[in-house]
PDB file of N, CA and C in Angstrom:
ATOM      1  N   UNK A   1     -60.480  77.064  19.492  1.00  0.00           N
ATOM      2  CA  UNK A   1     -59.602  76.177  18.742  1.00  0.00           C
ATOM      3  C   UNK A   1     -58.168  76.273  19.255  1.00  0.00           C
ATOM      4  N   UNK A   2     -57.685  77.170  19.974  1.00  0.00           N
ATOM      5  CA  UNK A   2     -56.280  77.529  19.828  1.00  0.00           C
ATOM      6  C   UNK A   2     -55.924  77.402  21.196  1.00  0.00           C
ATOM      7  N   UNK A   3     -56.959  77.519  22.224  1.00  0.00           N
ATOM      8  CA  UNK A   3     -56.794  76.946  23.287  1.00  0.00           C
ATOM      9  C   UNK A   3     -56.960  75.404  23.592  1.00  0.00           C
ATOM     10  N   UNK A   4     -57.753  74.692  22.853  1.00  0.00           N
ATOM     11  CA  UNK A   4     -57.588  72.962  22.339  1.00  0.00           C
ATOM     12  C   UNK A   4     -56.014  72.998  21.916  1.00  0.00           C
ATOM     13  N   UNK A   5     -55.852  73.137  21.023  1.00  0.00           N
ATOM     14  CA  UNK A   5     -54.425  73.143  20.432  1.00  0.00           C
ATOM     15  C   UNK A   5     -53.218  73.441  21.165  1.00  0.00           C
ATOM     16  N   UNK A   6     -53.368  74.069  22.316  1.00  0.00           N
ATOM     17  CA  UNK A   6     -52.356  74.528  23.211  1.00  0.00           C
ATOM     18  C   UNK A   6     -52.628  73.281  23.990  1.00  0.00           C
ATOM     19  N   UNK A   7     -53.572  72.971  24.776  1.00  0.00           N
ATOM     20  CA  UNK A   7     -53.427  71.741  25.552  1.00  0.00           C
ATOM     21  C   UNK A   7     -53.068  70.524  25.196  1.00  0.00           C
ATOM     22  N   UNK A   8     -53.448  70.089  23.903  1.00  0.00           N
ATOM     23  CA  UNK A   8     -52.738  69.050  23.102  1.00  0.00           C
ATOM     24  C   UNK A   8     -51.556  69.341  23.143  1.00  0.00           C
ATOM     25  N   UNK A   9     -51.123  70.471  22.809  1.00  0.00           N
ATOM     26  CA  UNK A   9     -49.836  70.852  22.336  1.00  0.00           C
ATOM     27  C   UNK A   9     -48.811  70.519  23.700  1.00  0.00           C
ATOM     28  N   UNK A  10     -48.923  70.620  24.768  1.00  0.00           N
ATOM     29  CA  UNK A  10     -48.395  70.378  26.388  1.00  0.00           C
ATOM     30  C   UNK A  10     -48.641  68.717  26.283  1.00  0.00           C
ATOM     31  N   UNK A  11     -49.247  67.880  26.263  1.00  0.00           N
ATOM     32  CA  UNK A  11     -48.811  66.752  26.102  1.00  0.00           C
ATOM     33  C   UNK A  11     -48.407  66.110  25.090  1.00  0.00           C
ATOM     34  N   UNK A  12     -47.834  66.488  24.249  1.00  0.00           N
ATOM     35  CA  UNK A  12     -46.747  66.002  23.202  1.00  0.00           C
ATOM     36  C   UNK A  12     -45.797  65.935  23.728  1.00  0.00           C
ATOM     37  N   UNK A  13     -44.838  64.920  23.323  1.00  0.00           N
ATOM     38  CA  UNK A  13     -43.395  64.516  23.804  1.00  0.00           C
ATOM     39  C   UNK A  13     -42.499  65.877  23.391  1.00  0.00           C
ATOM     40  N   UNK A  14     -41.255  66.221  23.838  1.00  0.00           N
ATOM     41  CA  UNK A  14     -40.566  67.331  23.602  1.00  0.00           C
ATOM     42  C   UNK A  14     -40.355  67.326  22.244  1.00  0.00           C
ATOM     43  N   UNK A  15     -40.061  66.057  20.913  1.00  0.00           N
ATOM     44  CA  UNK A  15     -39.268  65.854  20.234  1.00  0.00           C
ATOM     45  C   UNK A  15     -41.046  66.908  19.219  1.00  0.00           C
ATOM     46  N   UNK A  16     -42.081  66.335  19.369  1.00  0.00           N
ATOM     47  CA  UNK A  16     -43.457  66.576  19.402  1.00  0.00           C
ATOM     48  C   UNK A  16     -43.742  67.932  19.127  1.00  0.00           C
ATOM     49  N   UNK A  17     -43.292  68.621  20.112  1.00  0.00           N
ATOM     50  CA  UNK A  17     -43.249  70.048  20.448  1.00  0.00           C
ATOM     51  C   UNK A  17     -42.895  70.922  19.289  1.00  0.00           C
ATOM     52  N   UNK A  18     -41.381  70.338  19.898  1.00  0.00           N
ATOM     53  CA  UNK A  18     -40.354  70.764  19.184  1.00  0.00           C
ATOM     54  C   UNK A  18     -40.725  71.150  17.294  1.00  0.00           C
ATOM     55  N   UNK A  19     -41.181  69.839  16.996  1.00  0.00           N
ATOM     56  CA  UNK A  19     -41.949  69.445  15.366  1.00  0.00           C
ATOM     57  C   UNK A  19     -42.817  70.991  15.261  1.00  0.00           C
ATOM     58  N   UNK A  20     -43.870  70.808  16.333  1.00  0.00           N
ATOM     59  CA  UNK A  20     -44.584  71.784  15.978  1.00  0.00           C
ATOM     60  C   UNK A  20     -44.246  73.332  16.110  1.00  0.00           C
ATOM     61  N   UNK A  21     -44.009  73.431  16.892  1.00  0.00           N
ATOM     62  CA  UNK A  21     -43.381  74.774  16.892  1.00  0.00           C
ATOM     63  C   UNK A  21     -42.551  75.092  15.966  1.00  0.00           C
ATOM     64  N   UNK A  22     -41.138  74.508  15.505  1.00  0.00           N
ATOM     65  CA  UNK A  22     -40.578  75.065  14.407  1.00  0.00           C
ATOM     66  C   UNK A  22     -41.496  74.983  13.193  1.00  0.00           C
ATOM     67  N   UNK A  23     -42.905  74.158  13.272  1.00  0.00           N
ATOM     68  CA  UNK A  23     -43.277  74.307  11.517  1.00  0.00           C
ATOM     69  C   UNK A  23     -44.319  75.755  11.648  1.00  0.00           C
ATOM     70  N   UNK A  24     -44.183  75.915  13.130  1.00  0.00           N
ATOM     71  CA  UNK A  24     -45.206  77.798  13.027  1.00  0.00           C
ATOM     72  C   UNK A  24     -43.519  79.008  12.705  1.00  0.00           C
ATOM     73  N   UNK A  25     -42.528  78.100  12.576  1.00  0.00           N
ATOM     74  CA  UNK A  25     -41.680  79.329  12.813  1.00  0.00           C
ATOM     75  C   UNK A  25     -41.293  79.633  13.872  1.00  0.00           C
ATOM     76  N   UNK A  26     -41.505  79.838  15.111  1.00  0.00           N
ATOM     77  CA  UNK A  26     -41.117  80.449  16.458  1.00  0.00           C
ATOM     78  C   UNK A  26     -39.234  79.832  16.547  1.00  0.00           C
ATOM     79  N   UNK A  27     -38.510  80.931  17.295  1.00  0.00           N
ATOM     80  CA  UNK A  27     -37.289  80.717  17.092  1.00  0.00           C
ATOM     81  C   UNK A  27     -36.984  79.158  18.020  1.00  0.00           C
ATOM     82  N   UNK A  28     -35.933  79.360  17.612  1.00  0.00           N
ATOM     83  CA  UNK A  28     -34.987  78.268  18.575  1.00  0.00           C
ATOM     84  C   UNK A  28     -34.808  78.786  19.730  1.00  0.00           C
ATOM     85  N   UNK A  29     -35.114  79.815  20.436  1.00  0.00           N
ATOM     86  CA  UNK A  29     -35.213  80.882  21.774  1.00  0.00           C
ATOM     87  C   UNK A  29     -36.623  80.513  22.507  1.00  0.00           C
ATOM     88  N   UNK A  30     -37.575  80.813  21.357  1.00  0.00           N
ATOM     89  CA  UNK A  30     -38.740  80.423  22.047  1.00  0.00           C
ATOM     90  C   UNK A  30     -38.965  78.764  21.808  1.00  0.00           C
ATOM     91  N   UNK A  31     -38.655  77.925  21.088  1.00  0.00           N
ATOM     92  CA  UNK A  31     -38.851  76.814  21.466  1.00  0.00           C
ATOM     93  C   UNK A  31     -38.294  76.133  22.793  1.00  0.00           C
ATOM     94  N   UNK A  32     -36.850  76.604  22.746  1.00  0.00           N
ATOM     95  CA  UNK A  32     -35.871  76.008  24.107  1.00  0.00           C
ATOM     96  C   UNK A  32     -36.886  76.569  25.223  1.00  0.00           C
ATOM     97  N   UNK A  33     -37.489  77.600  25.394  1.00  0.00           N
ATOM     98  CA  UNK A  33     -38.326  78.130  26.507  1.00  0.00           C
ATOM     99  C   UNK A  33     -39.565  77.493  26.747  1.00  0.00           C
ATOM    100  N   UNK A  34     -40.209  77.216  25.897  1.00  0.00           N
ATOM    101  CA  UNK A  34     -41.158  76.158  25.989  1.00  0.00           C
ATOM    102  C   UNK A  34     -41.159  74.761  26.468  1.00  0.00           C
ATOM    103  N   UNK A  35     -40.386  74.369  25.663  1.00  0.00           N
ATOM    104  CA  UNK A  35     -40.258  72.852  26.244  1.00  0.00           C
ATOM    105  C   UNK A  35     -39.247  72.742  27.367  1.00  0.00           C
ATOM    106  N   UNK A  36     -38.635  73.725  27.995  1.00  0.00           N
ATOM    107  CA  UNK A  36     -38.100  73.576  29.017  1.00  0.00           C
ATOM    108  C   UNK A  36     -36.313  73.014  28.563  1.00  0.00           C
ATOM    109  N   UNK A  37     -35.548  73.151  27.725  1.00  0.00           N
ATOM    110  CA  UNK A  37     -34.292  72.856  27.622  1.00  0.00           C
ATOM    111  C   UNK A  37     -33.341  74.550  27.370  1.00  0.00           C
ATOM    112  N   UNK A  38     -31.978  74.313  27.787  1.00  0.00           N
ATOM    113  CA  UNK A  38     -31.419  75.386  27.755  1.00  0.00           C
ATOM    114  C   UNK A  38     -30.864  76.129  26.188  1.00  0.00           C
ATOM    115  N   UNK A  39     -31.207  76.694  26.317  1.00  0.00           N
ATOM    116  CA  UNK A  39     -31.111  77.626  24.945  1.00  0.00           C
ATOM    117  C   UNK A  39     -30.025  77.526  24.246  1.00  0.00           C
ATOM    118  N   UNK A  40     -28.796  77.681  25.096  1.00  0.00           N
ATOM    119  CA  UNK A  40     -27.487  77.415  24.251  1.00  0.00           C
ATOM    120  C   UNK A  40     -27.705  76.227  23.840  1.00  0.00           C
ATOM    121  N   UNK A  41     -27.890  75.370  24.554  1.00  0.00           N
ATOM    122  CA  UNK A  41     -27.552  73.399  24.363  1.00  0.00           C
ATOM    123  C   UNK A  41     -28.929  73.519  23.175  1.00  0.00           C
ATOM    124  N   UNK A  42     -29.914  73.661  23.100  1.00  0.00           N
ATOM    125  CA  UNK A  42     -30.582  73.550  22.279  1.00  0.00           C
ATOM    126  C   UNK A  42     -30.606  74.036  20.649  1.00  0.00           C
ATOM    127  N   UNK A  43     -29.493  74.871  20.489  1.00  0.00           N
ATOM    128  CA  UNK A  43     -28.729  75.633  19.826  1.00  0.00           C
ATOM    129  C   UNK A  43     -28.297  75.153  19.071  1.00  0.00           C
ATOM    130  N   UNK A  44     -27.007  74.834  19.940  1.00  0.00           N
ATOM    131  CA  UNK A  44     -26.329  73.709  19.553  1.00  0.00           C
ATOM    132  C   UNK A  44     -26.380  72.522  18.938  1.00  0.00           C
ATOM    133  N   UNK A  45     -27.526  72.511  19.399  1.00  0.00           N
ATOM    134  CA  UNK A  45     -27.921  70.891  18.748  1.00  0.00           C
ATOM    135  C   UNK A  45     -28.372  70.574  17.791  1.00  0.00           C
ATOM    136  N   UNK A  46     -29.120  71.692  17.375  1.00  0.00           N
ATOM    137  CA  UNK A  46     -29.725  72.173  15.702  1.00  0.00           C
ATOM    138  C   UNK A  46     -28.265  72.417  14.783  1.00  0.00           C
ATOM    139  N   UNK A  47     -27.231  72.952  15.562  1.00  0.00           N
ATOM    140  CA  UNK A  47     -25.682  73.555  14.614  1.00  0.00           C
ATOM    141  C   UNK A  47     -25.028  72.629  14.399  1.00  0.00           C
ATOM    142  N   UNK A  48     -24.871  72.219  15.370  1.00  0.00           N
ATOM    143  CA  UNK A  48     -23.950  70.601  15.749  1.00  0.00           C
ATOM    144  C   UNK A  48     -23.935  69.160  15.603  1.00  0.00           C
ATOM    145  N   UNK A  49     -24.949  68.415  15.944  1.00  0.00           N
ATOM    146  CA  UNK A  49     -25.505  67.630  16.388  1.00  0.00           C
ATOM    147  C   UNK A  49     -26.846  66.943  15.192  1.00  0.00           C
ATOM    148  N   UNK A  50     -26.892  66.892  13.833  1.00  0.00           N
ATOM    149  CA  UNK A  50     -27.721  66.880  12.832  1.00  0.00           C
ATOM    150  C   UNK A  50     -28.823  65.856  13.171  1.00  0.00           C
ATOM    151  N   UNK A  51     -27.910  64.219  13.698  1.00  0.00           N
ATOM    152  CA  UNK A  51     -28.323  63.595  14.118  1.00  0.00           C
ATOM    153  C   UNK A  51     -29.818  63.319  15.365  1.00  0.00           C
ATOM    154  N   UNK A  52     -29.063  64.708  16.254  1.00  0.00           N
ATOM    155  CA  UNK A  52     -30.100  64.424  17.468  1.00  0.00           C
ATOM    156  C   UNK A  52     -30.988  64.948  17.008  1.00  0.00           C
ATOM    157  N   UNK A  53     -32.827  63.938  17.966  1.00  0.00           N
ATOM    158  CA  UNK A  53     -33.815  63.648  17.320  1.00  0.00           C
ATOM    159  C   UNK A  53     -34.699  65.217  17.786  1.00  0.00           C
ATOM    160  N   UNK A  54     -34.276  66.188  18.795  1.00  0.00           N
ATOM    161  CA  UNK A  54     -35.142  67.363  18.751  1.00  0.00           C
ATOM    162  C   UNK A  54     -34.181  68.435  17.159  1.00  0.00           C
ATOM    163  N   UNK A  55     -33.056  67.985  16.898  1.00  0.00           N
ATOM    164  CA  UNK A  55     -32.653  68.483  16.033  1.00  0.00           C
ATOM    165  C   UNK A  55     -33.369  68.252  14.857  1.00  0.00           C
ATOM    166  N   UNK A  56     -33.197  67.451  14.599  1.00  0.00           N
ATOM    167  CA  UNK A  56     -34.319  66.609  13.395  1.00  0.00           C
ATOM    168  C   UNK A  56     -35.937  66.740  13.448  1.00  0.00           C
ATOM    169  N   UNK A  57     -35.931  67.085  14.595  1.00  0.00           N
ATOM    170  CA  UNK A  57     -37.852  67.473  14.821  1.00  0.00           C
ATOM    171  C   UNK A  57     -37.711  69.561  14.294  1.00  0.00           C
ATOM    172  N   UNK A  58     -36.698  69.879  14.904  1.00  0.00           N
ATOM    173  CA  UNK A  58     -36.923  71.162  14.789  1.00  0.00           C
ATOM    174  C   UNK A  58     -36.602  71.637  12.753  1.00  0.00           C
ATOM    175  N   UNK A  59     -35.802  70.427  12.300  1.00  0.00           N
ATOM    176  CA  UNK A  59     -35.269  70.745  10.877  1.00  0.00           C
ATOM    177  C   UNK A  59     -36.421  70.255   9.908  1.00  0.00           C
ATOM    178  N   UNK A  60     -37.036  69.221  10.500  1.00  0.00           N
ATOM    179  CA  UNK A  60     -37.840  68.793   9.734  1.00  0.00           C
ATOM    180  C   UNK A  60     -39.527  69.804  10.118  1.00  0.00           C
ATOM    181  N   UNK A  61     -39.779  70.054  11.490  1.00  0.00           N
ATOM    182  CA  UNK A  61     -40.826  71.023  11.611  1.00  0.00           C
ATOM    183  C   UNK A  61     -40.636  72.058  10.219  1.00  0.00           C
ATOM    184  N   UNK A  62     -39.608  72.738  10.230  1.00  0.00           N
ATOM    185  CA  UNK A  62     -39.269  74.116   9.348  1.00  0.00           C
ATOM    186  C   UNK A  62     -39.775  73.377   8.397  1.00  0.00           C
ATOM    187  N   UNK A  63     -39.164  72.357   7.569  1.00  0.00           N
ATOM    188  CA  UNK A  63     -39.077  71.917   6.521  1.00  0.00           C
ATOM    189  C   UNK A  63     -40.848  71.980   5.793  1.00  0.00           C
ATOM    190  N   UNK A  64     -41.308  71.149   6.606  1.00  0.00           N
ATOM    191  CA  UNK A  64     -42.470  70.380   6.356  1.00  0.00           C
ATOM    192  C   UNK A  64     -43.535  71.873   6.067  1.00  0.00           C
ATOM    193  N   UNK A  65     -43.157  72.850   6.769  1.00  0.00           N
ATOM    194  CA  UNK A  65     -44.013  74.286   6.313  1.00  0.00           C
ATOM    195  C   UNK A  65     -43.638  74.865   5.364  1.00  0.00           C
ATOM    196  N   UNK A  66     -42.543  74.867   5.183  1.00  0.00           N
ATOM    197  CA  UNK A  66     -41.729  75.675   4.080  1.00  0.00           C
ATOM    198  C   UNK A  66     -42.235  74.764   2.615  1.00  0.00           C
ATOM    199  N   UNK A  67     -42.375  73.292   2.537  1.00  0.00           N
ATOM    200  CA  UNK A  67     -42.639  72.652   1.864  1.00  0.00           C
ATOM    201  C   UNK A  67     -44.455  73.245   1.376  1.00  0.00           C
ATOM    202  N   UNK A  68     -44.888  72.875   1.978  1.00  0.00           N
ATOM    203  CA  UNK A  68     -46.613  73.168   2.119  1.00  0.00           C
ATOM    204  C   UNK A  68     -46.759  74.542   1.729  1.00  0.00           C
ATOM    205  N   UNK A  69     -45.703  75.354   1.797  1.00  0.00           N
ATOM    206  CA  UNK A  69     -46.116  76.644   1.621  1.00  0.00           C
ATOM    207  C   UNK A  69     -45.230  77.256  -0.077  1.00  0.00           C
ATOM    208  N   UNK A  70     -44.904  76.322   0.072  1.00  0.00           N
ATOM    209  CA  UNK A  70     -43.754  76.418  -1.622  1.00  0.00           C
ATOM    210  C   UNK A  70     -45.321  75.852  -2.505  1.00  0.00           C
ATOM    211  N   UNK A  71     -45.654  74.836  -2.022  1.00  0.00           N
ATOM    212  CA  UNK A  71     -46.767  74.137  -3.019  1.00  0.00           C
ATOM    213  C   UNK A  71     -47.533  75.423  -2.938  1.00  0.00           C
ATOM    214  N   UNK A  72     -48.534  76.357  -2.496  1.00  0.00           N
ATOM    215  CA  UNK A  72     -49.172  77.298  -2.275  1.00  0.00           C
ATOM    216  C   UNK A  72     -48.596  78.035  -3.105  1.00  0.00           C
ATOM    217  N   UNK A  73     -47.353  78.597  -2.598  1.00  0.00           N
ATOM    218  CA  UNK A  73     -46.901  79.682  -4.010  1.00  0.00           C
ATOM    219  C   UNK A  73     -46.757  78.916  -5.451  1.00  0.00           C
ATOM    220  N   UNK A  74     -46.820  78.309  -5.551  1.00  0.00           N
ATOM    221  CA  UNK A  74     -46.635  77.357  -6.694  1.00  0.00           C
ATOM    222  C   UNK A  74     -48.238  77.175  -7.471  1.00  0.00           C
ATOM    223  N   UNK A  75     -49.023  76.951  -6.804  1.00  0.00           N
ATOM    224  CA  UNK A  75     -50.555  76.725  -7.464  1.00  0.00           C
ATOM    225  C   UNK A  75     -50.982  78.276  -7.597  1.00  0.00           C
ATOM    226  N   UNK A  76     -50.782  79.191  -6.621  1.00  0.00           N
ATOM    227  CA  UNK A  76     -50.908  80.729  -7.039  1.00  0.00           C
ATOM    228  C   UNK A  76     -50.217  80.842  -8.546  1.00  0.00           C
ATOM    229  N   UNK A  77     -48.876  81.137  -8.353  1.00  0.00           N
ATOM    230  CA  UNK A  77     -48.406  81.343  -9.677  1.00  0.00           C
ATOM    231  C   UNK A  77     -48.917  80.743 -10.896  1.00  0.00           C
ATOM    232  N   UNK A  78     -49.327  79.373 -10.919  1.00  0.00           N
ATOM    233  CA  UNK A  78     -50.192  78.845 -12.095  1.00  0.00           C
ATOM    234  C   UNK A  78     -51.515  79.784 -12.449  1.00  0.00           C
ATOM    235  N   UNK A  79     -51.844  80.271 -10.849  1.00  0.00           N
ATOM    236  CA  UNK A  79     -53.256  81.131 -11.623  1.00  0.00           C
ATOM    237  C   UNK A  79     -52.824  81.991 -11.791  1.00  0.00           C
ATOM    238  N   UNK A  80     -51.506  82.789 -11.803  1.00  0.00           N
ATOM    239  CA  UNK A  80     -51.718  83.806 -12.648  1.00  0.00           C
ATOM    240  C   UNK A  80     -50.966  85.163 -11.218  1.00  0.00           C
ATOM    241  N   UNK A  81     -50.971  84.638 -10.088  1.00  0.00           N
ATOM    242  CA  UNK A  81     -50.201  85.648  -9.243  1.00  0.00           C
ATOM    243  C   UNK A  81     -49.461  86.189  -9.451  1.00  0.00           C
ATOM    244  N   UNK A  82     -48.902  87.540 -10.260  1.00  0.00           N
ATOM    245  CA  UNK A  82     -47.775  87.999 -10.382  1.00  0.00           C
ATOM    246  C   UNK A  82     -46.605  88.029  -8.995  1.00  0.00           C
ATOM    247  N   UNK A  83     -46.942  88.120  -8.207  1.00  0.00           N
ATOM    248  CA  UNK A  83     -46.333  87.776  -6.483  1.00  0.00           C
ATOM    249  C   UNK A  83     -45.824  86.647  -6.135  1.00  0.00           C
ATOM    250  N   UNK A  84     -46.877  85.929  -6.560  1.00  0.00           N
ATOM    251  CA  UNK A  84     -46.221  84.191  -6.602  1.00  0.00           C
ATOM    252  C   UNK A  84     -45.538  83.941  -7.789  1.00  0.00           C
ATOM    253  N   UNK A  85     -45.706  84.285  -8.813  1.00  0.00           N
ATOM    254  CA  UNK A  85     -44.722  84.138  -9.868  1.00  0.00           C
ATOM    255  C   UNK A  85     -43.324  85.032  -9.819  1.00  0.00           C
ATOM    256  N   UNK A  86     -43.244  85.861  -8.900  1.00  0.00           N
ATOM    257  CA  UNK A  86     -42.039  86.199  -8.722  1.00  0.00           C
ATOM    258  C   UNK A  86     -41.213  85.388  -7.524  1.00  0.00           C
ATOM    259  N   UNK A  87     -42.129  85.251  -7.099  1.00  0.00           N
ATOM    260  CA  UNK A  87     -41.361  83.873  -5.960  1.00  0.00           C
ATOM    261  C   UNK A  87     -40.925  82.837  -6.107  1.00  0.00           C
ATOM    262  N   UNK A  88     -41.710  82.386  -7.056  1.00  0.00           N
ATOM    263  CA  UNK A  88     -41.288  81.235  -8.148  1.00  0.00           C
ATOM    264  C   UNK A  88     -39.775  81.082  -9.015  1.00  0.00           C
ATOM    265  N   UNK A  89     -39.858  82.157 -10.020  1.00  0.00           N
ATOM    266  CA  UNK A  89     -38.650  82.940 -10.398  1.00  0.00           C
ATOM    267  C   UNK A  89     -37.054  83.055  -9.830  1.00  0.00           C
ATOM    268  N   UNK A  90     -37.260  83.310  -7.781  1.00  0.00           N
ATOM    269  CA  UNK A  90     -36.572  83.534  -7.260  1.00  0.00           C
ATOM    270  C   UNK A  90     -36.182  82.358  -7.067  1.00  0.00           C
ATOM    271  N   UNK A  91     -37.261  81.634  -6.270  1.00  0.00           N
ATOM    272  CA  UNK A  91     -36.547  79.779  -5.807  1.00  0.00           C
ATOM    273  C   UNK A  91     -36.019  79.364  -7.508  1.00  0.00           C
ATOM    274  N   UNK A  92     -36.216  79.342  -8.524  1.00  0.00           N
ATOM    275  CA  UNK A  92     -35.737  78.385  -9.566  1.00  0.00           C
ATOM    276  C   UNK A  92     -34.623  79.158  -9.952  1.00  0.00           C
ATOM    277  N   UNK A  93     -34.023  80.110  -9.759  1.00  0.00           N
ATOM    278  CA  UNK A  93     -32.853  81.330  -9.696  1.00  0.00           C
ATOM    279  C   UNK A  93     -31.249  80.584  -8.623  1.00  0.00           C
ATOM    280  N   UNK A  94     -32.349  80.429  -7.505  1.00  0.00           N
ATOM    281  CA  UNK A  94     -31.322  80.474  -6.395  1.00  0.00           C
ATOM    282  C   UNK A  94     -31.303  78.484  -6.559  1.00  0.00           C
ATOM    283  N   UNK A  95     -32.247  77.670  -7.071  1.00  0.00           N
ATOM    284  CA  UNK A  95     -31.828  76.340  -7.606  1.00  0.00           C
ATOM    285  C   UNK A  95     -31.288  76.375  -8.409  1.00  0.00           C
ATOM    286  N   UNK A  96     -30.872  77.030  -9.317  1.00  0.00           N
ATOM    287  CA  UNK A  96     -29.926  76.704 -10.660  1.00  0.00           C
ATOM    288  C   UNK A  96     -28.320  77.341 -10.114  1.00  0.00           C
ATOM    289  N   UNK A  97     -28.529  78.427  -9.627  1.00  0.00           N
ATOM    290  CA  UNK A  97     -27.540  78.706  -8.783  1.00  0.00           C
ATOM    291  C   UNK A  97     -26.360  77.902  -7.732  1.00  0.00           C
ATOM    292  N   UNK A  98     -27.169  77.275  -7.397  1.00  0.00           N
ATOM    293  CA  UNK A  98     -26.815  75.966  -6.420  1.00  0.00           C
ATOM    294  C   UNK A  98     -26.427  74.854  -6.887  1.00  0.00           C
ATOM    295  N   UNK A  99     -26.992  74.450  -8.257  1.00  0.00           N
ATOM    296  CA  UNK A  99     -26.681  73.667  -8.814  1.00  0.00           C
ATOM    297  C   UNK A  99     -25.058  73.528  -9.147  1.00  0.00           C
ATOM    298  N   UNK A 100     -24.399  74.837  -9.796  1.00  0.00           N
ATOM    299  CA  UNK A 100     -23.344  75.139 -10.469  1.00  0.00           C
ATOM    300  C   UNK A 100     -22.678  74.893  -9.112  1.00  0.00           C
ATOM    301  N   UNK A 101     -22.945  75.633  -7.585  1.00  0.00           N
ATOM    302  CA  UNK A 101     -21.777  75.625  -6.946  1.00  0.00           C
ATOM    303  C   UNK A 101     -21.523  74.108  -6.192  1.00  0.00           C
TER     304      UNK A 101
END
């Protein structure tokens, strides 16, 4: 499976890549190394640059896992996870928090 997935994964467009890799997590170090762009400039472009579209692939990759994986802790805690219900706890802590500032 993971060797399928790697070869797919090489013909995806950079912006493609980019998507996928940030939604496994791997840094902005190892993505710039992968798809072949320079690390600072690629950096940068995530800090700087909100607009550009590997920026937006790499913000929205994160996003889209972090999302999927909030729902997960979220249906745990309904059954009863004390683990996920403390995780829970924390995100609605640090949202009300945010709210005020």
């Amino acid at each position: 499976m993971s060797e399928e997935y790697l070869e797919k994964l090489h013909k995806f467009s950079k912006e493609e890549q980019i998507y996928e890799l940030a939604s496994l997590f791997f840094t902005p170090v190892e993505i710039a190394d992968f798809v072949g762009l320079a690390v600072d400039d690629f950096i940068s472009l995530i800090k700087f640059v909100p607009d550009d579209p590997y920026a937006v692939a790499y913000r929205k990759g994160v996003m889209d896992t972090r999302i999927k994986l909030r729902f997960d802790t979220k249906r745990f805690a309904l059954s009863g996870s004390p683990e996920a219900i403390n995780s829970m706890r924390d995100y609605h802590s640090k949202q009300s928090i945010s709210e005020i500032i």
